[in-house]
Protein backbone atom coordinates (compact mmCIF):
# COMPACT_ATOMS: atom_id res chain seq x y z
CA UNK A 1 17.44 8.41 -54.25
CA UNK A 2 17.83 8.77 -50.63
CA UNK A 3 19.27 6.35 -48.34
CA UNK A 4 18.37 6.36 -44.53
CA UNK A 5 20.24 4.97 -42.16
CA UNK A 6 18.35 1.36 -41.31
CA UNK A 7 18.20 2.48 -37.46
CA UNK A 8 15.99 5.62 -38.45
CA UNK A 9 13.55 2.88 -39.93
CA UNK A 10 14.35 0.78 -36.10
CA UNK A 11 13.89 3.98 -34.48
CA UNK A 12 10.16 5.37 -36.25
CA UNK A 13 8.91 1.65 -35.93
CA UNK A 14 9.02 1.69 -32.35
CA UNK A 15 7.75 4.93 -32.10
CA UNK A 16 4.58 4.72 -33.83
CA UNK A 17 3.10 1.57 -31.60
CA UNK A 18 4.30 3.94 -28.91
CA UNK A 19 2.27 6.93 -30.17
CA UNK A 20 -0.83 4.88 -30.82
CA UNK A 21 -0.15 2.90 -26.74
CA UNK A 22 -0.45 6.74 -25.40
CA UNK A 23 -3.75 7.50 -27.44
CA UNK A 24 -5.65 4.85 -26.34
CA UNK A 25 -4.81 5.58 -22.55
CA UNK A 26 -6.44 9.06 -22.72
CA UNK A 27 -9.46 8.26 -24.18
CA UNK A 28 -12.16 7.13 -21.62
CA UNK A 29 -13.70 4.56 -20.73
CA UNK A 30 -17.26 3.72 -19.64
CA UNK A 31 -16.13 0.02 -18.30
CA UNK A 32 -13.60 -0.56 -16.45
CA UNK A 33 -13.85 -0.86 -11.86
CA UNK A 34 -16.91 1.31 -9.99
CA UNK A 35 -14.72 1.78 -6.65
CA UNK A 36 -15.64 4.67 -5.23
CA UNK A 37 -12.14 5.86 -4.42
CA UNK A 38 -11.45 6.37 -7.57
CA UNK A 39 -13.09 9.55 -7.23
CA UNK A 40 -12.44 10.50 -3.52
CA UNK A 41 -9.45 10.05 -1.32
CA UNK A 42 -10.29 8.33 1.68
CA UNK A 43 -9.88 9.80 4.74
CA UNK A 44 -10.78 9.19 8.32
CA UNK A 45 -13.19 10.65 10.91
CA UNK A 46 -11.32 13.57 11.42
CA UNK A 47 -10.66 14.42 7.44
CA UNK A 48 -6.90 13.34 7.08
CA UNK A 49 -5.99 11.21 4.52
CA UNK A 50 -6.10 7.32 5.46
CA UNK A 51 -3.52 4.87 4.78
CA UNK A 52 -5.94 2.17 4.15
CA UNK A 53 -9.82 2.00 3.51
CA UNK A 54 -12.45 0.23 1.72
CA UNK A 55 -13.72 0.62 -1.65
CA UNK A 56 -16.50 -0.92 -3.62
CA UNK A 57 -14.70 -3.07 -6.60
CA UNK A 58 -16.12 -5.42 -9.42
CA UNK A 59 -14.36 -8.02 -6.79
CA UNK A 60 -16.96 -6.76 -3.81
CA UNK A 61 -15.36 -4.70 -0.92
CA UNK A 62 -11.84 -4.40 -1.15
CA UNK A 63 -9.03 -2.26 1.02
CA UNK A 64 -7.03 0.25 -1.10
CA UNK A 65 -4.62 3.10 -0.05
CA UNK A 66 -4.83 6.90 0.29
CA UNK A 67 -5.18 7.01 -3.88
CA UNK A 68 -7.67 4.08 -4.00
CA UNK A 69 -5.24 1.73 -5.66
CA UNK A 70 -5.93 -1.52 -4.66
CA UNK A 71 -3.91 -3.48 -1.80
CA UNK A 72 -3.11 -7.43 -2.22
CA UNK A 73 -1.77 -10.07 0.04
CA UNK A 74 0.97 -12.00 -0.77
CA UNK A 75 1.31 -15.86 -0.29
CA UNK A 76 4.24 -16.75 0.26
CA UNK A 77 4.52 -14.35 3.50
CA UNK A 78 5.06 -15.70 6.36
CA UNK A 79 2.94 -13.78 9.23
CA UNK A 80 3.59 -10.16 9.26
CA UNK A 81 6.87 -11.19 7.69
CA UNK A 82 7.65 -9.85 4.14
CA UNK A 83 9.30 -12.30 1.48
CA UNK A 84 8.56 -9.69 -1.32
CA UNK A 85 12.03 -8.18 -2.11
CA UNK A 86 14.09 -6.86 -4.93
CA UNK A 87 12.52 -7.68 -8.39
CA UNK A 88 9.41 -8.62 -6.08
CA UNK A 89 8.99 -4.75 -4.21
CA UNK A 90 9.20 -3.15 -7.87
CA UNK A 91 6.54 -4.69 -9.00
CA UNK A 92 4.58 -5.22 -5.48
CA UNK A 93 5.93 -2.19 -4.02
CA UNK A 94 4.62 -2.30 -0.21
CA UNK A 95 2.32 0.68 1.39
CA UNK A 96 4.86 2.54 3.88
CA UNK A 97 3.62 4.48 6.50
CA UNK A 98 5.34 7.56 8.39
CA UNK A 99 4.38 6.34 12.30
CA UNK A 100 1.29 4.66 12.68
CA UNK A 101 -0.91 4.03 10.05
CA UNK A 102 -4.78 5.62 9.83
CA UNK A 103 -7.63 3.97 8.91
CA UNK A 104 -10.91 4.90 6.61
CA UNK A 105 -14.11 4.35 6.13
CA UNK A 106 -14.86 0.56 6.93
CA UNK A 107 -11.00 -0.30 7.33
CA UNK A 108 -10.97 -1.37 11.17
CA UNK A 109 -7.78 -1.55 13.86
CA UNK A 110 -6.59 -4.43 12.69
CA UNK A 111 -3.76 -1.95 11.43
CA UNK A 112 -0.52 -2.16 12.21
CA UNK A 113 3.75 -2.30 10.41
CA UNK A 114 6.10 -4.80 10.47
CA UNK A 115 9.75 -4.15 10.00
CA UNK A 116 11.10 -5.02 6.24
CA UNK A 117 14.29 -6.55 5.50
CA UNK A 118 16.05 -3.13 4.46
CA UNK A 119 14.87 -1.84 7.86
CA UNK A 120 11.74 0.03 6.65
CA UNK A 121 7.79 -0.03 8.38
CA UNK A 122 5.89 -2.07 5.70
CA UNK A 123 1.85 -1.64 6.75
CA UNK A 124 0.11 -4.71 7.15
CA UNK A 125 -4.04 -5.72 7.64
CA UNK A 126 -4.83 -8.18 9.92
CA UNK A 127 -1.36 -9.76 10.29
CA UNK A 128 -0.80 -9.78 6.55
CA UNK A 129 2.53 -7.29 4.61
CA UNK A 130 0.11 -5.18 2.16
CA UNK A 131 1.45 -4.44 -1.79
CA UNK A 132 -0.09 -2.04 -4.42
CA UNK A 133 0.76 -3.61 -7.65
CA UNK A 134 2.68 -1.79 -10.47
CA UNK A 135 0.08 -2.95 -13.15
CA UNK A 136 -2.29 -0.64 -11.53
CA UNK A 137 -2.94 2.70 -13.54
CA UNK A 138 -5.47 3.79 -11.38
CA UNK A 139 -7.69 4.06 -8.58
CA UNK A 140 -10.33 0.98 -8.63
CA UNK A 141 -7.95 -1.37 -11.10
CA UNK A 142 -7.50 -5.00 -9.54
CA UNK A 143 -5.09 -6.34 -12.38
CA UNK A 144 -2.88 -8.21 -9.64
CA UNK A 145 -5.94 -10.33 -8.18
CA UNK A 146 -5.02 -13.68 -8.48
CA UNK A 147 -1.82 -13.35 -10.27
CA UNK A 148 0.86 -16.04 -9.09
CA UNK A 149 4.22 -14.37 -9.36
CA UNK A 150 7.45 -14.30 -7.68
CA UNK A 151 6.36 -17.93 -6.12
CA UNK A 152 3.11 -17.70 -5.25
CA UNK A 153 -0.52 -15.44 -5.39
CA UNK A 154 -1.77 -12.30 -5.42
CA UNK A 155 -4.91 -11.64 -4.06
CA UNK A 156 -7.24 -7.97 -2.49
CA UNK A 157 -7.64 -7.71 1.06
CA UNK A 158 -11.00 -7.77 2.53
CA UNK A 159 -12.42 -5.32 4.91
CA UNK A 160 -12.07 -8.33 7.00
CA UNK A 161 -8.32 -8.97 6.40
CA UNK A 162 -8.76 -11.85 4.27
CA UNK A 163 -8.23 -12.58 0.91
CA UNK A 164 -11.09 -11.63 -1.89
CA UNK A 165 -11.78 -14.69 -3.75
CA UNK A 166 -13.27 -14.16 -7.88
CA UNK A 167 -11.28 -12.18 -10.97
CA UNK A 168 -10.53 -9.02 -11.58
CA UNK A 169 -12.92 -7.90 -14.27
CA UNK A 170 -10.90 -6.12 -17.21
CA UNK A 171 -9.72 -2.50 -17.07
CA UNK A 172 -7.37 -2.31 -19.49
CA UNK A 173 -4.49 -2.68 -17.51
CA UNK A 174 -4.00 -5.92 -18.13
CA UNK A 175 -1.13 -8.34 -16.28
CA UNK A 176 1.42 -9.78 -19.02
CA UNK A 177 4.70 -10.26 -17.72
CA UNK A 178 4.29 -9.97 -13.74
């Protein structure tokens, strides 16, 4: 008979829901977002990558970054004032900009940074701090719309600056835990 140590047994049954967790992310998937930055980066009139521009999302128009991730509003700001710090930033982490930020297609001059807490430029749309959101895998996911964390709600920016009212439809990402 052979005895194994009982963490071995700890160890392989964590493992295998981890083995099975990375399968199912590299399969495909015909559902999911139809933003159209998820398969260009977009750029401005002159070709360079943009800091912000507008996608087509199951939520309607919606900003996203130079990837196509999706960018949210927080709440609980105050004017172009940040309140999304520590804990907050790693799972909100703001869109930085090196000098002044460049919009895309449809995003408009209502572009601008603020100054964070730790002394940073935080971008913000139309007077609002914009966050990606760490439950994001991918261009086109919206997991964070209208998730209240960290004292108050999530939601995508409009094209007009303004929050995007509706759900996120389901991408796989899911939201637990934020």
């Amino acid at each position: 008979m052979i005895r194994r140590k009982p963490g071995t047994w700890l160890a392989t049954a964590a493992f295998v829901p981890l083995i099975a967790l990375v399968a199912a992310g590299c399969g495909s998937s015909s559902g999911g977002s139809n933003a159209s930055a998820a398969t260009t980066r977009p750029t401005t009139a002159t070709g360079n990558a943009a800091t912000v521009a507008v996608a087509n999302s199951g939520l309607g128009k919606i900003l996203v970054n130079a990837q196509g991730r999706t960018l949210y509003l927080f709440q609980k700001d105050t004017g172009t004032t940040s309140t999304c710090t520590g804990a907050c930033a790693v799972n909100w982490p703001p869109l930085r900009a090196n000098g002044t930020p460049a919009a895309g297609s449809g995003a408009t001059a209502m572009l601008a940074t603020t100054t964070r807490s730790d002394g940073a430029p935080q971008v913000t749309y139309n007077g609002h701090p914009v966050y990606l959101f760490a439950g994001d895998q991918k261009a086109g996911d919206t997991n964070g719309q209208g998730i209240n964390a960290f004292g108050a709600s999530w939601f995508a920016l409009s094209p007009t600056g303004n929050q995007v009212s509706g759900q996120a439809s389901s991408t796989g990402g899911g939201n637990a835990g934020y």
